[in-house]
C-alpha atoms as a PDB file:
ATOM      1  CA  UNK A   1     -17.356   2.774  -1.630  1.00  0.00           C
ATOM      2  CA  UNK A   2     -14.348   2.006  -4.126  1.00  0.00           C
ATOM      3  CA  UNK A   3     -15.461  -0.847  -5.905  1.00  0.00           C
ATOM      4  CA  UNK A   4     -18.741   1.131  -6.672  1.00  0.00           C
ATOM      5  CA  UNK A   5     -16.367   4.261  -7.944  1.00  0.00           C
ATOM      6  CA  UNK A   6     -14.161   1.811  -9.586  1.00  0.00           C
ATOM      7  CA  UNK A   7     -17.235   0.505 -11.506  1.00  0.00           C
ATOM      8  CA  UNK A   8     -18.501   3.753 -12.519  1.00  0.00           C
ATOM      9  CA  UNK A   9     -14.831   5.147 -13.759  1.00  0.00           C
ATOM     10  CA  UNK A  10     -15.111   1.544 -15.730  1.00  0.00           C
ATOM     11  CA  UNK A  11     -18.712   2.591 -17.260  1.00  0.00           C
ATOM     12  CA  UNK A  12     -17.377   6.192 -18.111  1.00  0.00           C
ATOM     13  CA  UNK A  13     -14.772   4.454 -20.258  1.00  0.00           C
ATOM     14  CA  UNK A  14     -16.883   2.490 -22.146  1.00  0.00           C
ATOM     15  CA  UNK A  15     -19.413   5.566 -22.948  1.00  0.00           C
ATOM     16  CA  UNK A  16     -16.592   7.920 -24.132  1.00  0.00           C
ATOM     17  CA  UNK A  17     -14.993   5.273 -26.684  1.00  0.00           C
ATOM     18  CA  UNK A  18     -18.351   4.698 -27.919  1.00  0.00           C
ATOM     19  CA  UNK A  19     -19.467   8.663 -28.285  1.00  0.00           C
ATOM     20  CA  UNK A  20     -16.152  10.260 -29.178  1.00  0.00           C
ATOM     21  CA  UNK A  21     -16.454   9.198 -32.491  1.00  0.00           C
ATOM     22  CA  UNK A  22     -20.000  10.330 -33.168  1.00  0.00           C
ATOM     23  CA  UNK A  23     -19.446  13.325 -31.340  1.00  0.00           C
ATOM     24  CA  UNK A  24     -16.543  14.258 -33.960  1.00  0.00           C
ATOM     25  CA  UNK A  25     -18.867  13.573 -36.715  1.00  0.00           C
ATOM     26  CA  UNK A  26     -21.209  15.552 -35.826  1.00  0.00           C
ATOM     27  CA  UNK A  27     -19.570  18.863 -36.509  1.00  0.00           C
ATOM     28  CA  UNK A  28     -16.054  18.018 -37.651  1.00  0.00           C
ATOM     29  CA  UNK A  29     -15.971  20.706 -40.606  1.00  0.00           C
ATOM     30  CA  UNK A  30     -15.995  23.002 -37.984  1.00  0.00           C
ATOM     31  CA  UNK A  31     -13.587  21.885 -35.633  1.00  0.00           C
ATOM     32  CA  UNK A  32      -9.927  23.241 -36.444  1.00  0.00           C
ATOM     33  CA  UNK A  33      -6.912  20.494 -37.013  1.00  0.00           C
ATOM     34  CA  UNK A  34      -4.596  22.367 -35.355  1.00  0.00           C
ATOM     35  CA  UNK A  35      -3.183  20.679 -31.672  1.00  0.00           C
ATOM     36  CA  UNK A  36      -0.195  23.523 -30.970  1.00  0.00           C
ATOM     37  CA  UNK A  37      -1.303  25.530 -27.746  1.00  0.00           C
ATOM     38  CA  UNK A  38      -1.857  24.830 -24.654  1.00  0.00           C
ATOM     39  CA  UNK A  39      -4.679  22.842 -21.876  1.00  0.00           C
ATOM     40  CA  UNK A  40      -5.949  22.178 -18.889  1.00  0.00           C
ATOM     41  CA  UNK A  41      -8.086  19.533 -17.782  1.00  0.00           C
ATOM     42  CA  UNK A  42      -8.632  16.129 -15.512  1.00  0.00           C
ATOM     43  CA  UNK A  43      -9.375  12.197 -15.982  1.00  0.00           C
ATOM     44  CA  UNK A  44     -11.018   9.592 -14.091  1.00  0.00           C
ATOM     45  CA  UNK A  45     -10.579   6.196 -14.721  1.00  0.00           C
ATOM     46  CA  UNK A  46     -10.032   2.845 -13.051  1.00  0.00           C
ATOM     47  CA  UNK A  47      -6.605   1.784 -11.848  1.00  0.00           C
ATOM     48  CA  UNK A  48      -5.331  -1.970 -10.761  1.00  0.00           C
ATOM     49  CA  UNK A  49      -2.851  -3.893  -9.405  1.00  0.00           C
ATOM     50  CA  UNK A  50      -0.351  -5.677 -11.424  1.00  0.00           C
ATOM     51  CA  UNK A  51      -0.861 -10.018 -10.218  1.00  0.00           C
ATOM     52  CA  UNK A  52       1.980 -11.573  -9.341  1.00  0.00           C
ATOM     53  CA  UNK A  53       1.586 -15.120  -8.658  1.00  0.00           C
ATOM     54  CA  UNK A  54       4.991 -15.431  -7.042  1.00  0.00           C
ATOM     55  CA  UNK A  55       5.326 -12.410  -4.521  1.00  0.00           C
ATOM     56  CA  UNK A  56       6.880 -13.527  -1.307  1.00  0.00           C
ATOM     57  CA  UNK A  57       8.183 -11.929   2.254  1.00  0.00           C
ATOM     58  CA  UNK A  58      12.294 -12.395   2.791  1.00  0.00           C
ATOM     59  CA  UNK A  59      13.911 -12.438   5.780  1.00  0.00           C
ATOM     60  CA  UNK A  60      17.257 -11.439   7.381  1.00  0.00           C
ATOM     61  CA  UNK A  61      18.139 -13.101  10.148  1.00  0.00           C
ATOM     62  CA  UNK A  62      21.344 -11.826  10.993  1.00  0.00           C
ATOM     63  CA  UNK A  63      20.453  -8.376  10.265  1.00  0.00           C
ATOM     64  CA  UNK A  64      23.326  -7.847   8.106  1.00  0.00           C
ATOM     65  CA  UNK A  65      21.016  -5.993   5.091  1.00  0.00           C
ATOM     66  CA  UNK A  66      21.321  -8.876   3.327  1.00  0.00           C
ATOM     67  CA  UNK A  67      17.581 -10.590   2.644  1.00  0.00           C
ATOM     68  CA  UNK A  68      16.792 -14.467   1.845  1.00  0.00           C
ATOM     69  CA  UNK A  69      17.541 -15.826   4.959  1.00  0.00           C
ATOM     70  CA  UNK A  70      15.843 -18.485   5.782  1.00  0.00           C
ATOM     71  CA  UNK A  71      14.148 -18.345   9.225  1.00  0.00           C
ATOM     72  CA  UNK A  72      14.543 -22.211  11.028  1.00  0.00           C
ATOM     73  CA  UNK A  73      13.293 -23.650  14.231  1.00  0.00           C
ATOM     74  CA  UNK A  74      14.966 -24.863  16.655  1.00  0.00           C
ATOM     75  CA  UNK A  75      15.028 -28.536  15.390  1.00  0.00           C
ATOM     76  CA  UNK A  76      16.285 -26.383  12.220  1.00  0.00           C
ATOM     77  CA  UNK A  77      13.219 -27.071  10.130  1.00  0.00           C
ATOM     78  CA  UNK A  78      11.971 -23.830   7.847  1.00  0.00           C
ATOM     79  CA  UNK A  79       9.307 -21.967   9.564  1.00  0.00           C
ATOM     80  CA  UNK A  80       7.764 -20.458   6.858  1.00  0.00           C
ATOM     81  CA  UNK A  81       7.529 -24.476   5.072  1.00  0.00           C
ATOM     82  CA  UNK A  82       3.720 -23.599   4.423  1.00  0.00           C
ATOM     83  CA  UNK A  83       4.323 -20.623   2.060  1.00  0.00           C
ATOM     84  CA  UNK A  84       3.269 -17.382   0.406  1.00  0.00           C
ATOM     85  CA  UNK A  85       0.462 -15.477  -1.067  1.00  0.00           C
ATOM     86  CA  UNK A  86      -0.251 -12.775  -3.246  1.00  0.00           C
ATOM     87  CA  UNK A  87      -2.667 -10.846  -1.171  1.00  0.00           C
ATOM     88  CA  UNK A  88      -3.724 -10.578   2.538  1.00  0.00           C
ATOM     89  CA  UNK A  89      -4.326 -13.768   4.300  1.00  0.00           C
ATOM     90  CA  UNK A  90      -8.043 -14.509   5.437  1.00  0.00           C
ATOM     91  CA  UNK A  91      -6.954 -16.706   8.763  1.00  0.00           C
ATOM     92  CA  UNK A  92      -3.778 -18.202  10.632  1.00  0.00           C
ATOM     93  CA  UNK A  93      -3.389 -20.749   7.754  1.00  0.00           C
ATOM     94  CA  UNK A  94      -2.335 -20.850   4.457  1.00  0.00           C
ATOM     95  CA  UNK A  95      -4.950 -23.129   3.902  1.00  0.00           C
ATOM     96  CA  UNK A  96      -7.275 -20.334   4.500  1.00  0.00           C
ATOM     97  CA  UNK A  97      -6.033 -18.308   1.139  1.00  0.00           C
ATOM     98  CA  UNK A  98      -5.722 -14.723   0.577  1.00  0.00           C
ATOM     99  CA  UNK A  99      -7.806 -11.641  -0.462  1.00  0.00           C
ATOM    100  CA  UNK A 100      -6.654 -10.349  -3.570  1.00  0.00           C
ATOM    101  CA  UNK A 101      -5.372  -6.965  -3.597  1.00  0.00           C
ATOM    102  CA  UNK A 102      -7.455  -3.904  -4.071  1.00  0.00           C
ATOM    103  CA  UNK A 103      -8.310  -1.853  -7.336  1.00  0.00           C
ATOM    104  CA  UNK A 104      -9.830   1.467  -7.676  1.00  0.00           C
ATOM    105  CA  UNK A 105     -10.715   4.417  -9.037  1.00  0.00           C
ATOM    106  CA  UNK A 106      -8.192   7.329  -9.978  1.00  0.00           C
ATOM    107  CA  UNK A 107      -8.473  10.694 -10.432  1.00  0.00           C
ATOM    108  CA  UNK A 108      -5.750  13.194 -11.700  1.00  0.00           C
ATOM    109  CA  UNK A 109      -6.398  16.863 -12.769  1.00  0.00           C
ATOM    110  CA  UNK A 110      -3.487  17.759 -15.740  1.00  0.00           C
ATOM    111  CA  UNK A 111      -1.664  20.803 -17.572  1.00  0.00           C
ATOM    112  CA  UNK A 112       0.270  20.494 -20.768  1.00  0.00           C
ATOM    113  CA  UNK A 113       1.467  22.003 -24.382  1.00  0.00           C
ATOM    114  CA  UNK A 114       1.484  20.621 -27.850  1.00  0.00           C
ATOM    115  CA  UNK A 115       3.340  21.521 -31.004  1.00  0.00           C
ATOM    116  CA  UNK A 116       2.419  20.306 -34.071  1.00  0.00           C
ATOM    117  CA  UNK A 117       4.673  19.683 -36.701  1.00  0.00           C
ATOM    118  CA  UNK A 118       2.785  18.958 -40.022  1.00  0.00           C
ATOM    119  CA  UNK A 119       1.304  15.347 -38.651  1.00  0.00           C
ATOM    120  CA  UNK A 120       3.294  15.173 -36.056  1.00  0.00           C
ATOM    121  CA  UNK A 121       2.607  16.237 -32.884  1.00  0.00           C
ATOM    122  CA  UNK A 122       4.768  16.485 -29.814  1.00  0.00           C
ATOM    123  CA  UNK A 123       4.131  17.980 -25.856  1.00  0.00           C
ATOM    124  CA  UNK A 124       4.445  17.935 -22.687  1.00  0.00           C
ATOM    125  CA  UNK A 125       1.887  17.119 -19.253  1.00  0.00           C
ATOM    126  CA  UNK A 126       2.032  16.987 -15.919  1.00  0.00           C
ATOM    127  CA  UNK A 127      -0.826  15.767 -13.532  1.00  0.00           C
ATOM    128  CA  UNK A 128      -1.390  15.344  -9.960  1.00  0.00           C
ATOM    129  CA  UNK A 129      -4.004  13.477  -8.808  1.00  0.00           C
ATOM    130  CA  UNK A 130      -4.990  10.259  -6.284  1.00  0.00           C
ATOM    131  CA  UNK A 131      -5.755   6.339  -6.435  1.00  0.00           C
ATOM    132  CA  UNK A 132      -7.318   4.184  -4.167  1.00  0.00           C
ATOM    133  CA  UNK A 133      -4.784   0.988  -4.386  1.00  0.00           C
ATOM    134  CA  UNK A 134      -3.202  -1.738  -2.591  1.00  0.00           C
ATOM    135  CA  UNK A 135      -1.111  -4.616  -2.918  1.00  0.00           C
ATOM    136  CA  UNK A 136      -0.782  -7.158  -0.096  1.00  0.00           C
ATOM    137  CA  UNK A 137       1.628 -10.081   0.516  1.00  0.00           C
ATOM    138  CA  UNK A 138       1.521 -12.564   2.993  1.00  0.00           C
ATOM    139  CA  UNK A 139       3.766 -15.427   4.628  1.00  0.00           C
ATOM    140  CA  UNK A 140       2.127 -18.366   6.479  1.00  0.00           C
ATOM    141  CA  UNK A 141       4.244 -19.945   9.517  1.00  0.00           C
ATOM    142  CA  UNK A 142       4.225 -23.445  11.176  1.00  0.00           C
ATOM    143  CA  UNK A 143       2.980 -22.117  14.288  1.00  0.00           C
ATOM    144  CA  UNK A 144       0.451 -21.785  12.706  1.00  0.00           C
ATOM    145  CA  UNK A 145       0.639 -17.460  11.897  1.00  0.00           C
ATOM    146  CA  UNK A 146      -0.130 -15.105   9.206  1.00  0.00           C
ATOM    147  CA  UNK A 147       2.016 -12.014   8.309  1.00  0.00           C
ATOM    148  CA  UNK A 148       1.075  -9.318   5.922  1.00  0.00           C
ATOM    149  CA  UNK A 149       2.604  -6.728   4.029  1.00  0.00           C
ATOM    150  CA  UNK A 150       0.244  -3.794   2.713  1.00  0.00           C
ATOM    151  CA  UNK A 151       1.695  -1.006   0.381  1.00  0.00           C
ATOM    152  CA  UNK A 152      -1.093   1.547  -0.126  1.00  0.00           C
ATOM    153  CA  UNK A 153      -0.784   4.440  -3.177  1.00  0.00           C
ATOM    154  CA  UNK A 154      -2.235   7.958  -2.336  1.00  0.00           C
ATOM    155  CA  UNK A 155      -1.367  11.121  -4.074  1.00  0.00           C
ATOM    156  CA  UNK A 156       0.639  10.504  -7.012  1.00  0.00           C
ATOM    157  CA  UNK A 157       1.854  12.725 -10.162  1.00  0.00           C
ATOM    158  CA  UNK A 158       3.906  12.167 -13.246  1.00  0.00           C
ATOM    159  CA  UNK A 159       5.526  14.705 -15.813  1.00  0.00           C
ATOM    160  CA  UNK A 160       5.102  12.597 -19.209  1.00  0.00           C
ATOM    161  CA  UNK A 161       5.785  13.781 -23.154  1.00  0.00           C
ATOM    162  CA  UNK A 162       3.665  12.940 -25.673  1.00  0.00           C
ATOM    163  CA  UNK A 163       4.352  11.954 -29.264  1.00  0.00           C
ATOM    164  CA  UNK A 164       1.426  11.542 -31.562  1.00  0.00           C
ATOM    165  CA  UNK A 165      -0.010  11.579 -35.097  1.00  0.00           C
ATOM    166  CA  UNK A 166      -2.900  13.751 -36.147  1.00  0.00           C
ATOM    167  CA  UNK A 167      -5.573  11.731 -37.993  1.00  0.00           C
ATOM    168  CA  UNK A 168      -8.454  13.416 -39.900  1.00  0.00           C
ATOM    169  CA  UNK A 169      -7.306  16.936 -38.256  1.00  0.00           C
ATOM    170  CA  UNK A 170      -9.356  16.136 -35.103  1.00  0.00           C
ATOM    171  CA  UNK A 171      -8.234  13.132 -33.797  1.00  0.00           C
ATOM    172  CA  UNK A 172      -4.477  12.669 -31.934  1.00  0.00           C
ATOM    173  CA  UNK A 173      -3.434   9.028 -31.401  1.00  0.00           C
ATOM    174  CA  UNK A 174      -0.382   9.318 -29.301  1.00  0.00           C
ATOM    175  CA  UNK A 175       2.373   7.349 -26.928  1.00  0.00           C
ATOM    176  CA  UNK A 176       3.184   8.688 -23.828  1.00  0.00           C
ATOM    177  CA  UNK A 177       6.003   7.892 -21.323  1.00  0.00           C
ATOM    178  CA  UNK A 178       7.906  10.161 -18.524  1.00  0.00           C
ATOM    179  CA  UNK A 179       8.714   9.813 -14.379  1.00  0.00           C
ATOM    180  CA  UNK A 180       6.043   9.558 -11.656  1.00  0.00           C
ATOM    181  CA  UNK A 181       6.046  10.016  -8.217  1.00  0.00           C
ATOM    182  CA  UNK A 182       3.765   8.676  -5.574  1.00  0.00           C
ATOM    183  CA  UNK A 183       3.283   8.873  -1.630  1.00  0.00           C
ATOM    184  CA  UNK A 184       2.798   5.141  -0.152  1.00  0.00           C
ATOM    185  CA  UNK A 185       1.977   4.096   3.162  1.00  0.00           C
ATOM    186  CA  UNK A 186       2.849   0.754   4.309  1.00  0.00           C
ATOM    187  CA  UNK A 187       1.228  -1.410   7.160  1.00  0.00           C
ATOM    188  CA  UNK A 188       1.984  -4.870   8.984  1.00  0.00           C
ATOM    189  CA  UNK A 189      -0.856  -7.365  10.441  1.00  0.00           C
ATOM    190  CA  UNK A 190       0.168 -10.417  12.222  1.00  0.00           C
ATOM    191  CA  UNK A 191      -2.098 -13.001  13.931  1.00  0.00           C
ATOM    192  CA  UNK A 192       1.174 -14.004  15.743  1.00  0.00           C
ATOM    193  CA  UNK A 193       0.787 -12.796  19.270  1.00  0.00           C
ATOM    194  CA  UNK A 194       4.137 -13.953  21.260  1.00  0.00           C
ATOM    195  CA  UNK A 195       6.513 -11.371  19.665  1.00  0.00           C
ATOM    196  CA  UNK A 196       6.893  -7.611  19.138  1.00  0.00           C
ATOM    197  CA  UNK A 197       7.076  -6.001  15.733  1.00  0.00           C
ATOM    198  CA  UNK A 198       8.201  -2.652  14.872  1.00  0.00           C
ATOM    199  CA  UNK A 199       7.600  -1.326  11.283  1.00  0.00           C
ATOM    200  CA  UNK A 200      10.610   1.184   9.758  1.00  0.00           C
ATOM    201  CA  UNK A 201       9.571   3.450   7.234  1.00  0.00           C
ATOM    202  CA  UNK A 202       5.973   3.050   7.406  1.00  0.00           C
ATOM    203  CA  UNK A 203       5.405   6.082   4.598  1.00  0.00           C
ATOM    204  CA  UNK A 204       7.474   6.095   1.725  1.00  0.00           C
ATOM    205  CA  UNK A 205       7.898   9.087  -1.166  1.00  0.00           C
ATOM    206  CA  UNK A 206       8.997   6.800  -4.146  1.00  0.00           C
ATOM    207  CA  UNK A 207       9.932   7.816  -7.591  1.00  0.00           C
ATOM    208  CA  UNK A 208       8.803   5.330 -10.339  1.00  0.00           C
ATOM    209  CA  UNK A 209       8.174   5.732 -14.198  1.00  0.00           C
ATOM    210  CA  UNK A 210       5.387   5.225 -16.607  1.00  0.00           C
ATOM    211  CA  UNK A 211       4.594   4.383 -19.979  1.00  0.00           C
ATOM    212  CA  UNK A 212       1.253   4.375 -21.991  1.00  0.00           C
ATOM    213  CA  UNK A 213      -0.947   5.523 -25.092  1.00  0.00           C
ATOM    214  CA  UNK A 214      -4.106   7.453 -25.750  1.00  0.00           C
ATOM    215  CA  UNK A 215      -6.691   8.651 -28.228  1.00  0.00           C
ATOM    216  CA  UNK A 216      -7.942  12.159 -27.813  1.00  0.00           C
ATOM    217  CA  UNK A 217     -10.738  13.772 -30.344  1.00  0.00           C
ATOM    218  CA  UNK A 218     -11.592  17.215 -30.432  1.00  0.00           C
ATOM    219  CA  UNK A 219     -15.138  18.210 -30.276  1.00  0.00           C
ATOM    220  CA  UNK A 220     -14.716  21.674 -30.661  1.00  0.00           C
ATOM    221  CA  UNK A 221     -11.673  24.033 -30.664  1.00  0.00           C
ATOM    222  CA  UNK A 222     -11.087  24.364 -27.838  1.00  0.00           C
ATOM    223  CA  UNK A 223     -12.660  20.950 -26.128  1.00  0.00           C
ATOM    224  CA  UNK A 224     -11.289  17.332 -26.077  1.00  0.00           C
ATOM    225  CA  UNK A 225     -12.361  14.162 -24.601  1.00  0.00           C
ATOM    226  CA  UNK A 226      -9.928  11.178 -24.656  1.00  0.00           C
ATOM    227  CA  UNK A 227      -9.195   7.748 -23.435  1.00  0.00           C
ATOM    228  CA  UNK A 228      -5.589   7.295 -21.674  1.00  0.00           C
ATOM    229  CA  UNK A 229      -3.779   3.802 -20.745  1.00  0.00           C
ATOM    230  CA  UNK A 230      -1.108   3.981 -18.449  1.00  0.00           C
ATOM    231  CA  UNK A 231       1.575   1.345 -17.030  1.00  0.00           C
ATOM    232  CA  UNK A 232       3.635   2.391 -14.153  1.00  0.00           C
ATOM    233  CA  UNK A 233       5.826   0.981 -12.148  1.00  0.00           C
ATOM    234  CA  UNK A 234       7.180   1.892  -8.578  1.00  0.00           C
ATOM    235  CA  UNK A 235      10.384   0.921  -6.933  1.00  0.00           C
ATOM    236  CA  UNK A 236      10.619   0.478  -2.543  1.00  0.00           C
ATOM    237  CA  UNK A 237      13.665  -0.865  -0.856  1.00  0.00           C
ATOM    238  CA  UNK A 238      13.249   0.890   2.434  1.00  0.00           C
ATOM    239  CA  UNK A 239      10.585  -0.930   4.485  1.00  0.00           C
ATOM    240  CA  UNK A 240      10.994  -3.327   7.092  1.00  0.00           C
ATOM    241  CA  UNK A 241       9.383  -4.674   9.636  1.00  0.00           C
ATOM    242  CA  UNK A 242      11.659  -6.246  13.194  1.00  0.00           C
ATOM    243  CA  UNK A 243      10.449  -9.053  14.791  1.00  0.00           C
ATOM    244  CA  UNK A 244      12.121  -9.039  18.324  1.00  0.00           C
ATOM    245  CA  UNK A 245      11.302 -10.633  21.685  1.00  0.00           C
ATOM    246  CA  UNK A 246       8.338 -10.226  23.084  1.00  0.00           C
ATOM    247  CA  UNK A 247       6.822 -10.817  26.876  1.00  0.00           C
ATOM    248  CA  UNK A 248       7.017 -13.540  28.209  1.00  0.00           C
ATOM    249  CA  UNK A 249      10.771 -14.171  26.297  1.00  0.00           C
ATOM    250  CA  UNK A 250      11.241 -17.086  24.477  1.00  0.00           C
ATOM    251  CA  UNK A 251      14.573 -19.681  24.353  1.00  0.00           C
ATOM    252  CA  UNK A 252      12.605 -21.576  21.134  1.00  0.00           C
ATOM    253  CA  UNK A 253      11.410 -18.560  19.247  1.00  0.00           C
ATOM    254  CA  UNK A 254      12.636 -18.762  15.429  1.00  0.00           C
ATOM    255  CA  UNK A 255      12.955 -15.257  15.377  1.00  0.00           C
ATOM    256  CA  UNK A 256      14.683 -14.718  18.379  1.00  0.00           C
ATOM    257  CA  UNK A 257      17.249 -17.480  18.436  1.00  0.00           C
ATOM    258  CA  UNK A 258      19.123 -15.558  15.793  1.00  0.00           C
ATOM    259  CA  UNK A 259      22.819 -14.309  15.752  1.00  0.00           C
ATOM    260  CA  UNK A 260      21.340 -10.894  15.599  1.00  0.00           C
ATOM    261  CA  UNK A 261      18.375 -11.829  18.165  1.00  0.00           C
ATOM    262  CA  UNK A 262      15.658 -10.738  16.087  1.00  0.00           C
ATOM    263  CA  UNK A 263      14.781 -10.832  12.146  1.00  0.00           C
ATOM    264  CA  UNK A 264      13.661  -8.581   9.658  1.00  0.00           C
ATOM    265  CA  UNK A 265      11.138  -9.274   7.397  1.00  0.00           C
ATOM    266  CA  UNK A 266      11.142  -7.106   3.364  1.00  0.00           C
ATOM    267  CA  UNK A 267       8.564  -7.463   0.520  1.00  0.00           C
ATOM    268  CA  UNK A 268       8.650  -7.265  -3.433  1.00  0.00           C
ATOM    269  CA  UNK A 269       9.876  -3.644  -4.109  1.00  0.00           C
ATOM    270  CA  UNK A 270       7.614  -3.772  -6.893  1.00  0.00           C
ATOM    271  CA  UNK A 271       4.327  -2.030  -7.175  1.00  0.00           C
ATOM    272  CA  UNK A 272       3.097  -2.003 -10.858  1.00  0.00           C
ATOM    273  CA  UNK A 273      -0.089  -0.691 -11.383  1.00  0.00           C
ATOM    274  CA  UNK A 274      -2.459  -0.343 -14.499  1.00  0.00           C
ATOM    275  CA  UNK A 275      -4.698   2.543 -15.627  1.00  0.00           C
ATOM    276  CA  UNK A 276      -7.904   3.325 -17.800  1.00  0.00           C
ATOM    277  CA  UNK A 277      -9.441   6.734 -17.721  1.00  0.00           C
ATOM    278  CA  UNK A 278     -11.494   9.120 -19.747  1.00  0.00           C
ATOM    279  CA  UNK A 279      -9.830  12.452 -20.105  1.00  0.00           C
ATOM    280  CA  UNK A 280     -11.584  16.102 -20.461  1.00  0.00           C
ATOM    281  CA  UNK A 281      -9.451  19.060 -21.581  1.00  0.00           C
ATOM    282  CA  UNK A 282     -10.182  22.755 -22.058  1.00  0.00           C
ATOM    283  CA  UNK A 283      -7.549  23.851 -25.004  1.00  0.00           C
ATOM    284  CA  UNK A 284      -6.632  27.358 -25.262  1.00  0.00           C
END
């Protein structure tokens, strides 16, 4: 159902940049140049995942907090000698690849104040909303095994300001940067069946920031349609996922013949996402 959203959030972005303008036109005389008051309103857009060609698992073996260990066999050869990807692995072997991660559509519904200041004009927003995104990593053992991170983003919101210029009265180009906060739920698949694994802080409520730019155009006085870019970026430390012993025990097990008698494995803390949307607003 996503990709079809994410398509039509995609669509809607086109059709607004092309219209806005027209739709200013139309009646512009009319329309008053004044941004300072307040507004309600929503967006929906399309949101994706930041590619990183480079994301990897780590390990501690020893357990110490410490990751980059590097988890051996017992002939003391590196376990994990076939490698990374950035997504979620399609079989037991790297040689199968990865699925990339998944995009999606967002929605947020916002509140906010402008002041203007001559051309200038400065506010506030905050918005609330949800995304349907997901970045995946996963490490490829000799055994031959897959293991795969997933961080998933759900309800999110940010408190930006705005700084823009008014152009023509009825058009606002502006930047826009401020803190975010989203609620993340991570998840662990294996195709390695000899051990146990026990995820720690499966959910996660992380604070990030973002950073972006728009074009809003008033169509009347007290209606504006817009087009909003945003970058944000997200910052997790706190999962982990043990790989201990399982049944039957092992003497040969890499991650088991460990000072600490089991590893951890950690991700990339980074989840950077990027965001198109059309935005609606009822100014009062």
């Amino acid at each position: 159902m996503q990709p079809t959203l994410g398509k039509s959030a995609v669509a809607i972005l086109a059709f607004a940049a092309m219209t806005a303008p027209a739709l200013a036109q139309s009646d512009e005389s009319s329309i008053s140049g004044n941004w300072t008051g307040g507004y309600i309103g929503g967006s929906l857009g399309h949101t994706w995942i930041n590619k990183k060609s480079d994301e990897t698992i780590t390990f501690d073996t020893n357990r110490d907090g410490t990751f980059g260990d590097t988890v051996t066999t017992v002939a003391g050869a590196n376990a994990f000698a076939p490698g990374f990807c950035n997504g979620a692995g399609v079989s037991n072997s790297a040689a199968g690849g990865c699925r990339g991660d998944k995009d999606g559509t967002a929605w947020n519904i916002h509140a906010g104040f402008d002041k203007q200041f001559g051309g200038i004009v400065a506010g506030l927003v905050v918005e609330g909303g949800k995304a349907y995104v997901s970045d995946s990593a996963t490490a490829f053992s000799s055994t031959p095994a897959s293991y795969t991170m997933t961080r998933s983003l759900g309800w999110n919101g940010t408190a930006r300001a705005r700084l823009g210029v008014a152009l023509g009265g009825s058009t606002l180009v502006y930047a826009t940067g401020g803190g975010t906060y989203g609620k993340f739920k991570n998840s662990f698949a294996t195709t390695n069946t000899f051990n146990t694994f026990t995820q720690t802080k499966a959910k996660e409520n992380i604070w990030g920031w973002v950073a972006g730019g728009g074009i809003e155009q008033k169509v009347s006085d007290n209606f504006s349609i817009g087009v909003l870019y945003k970058y944000t970026r997200f910052k997790s430390s706190d999962y982990r996922v043990n790989a201990r012993q399982g049944t039957p025990p092992s003497l040969t097990n890499p991650f088991v013949i460990t000072s600490a008698g089991s590893t951890d494995f950690a991700r990339d803390s980074r989840f950077v996402t990027h965001g198109a949307q059309v935005t609606a607003s009822f100014r009062f």
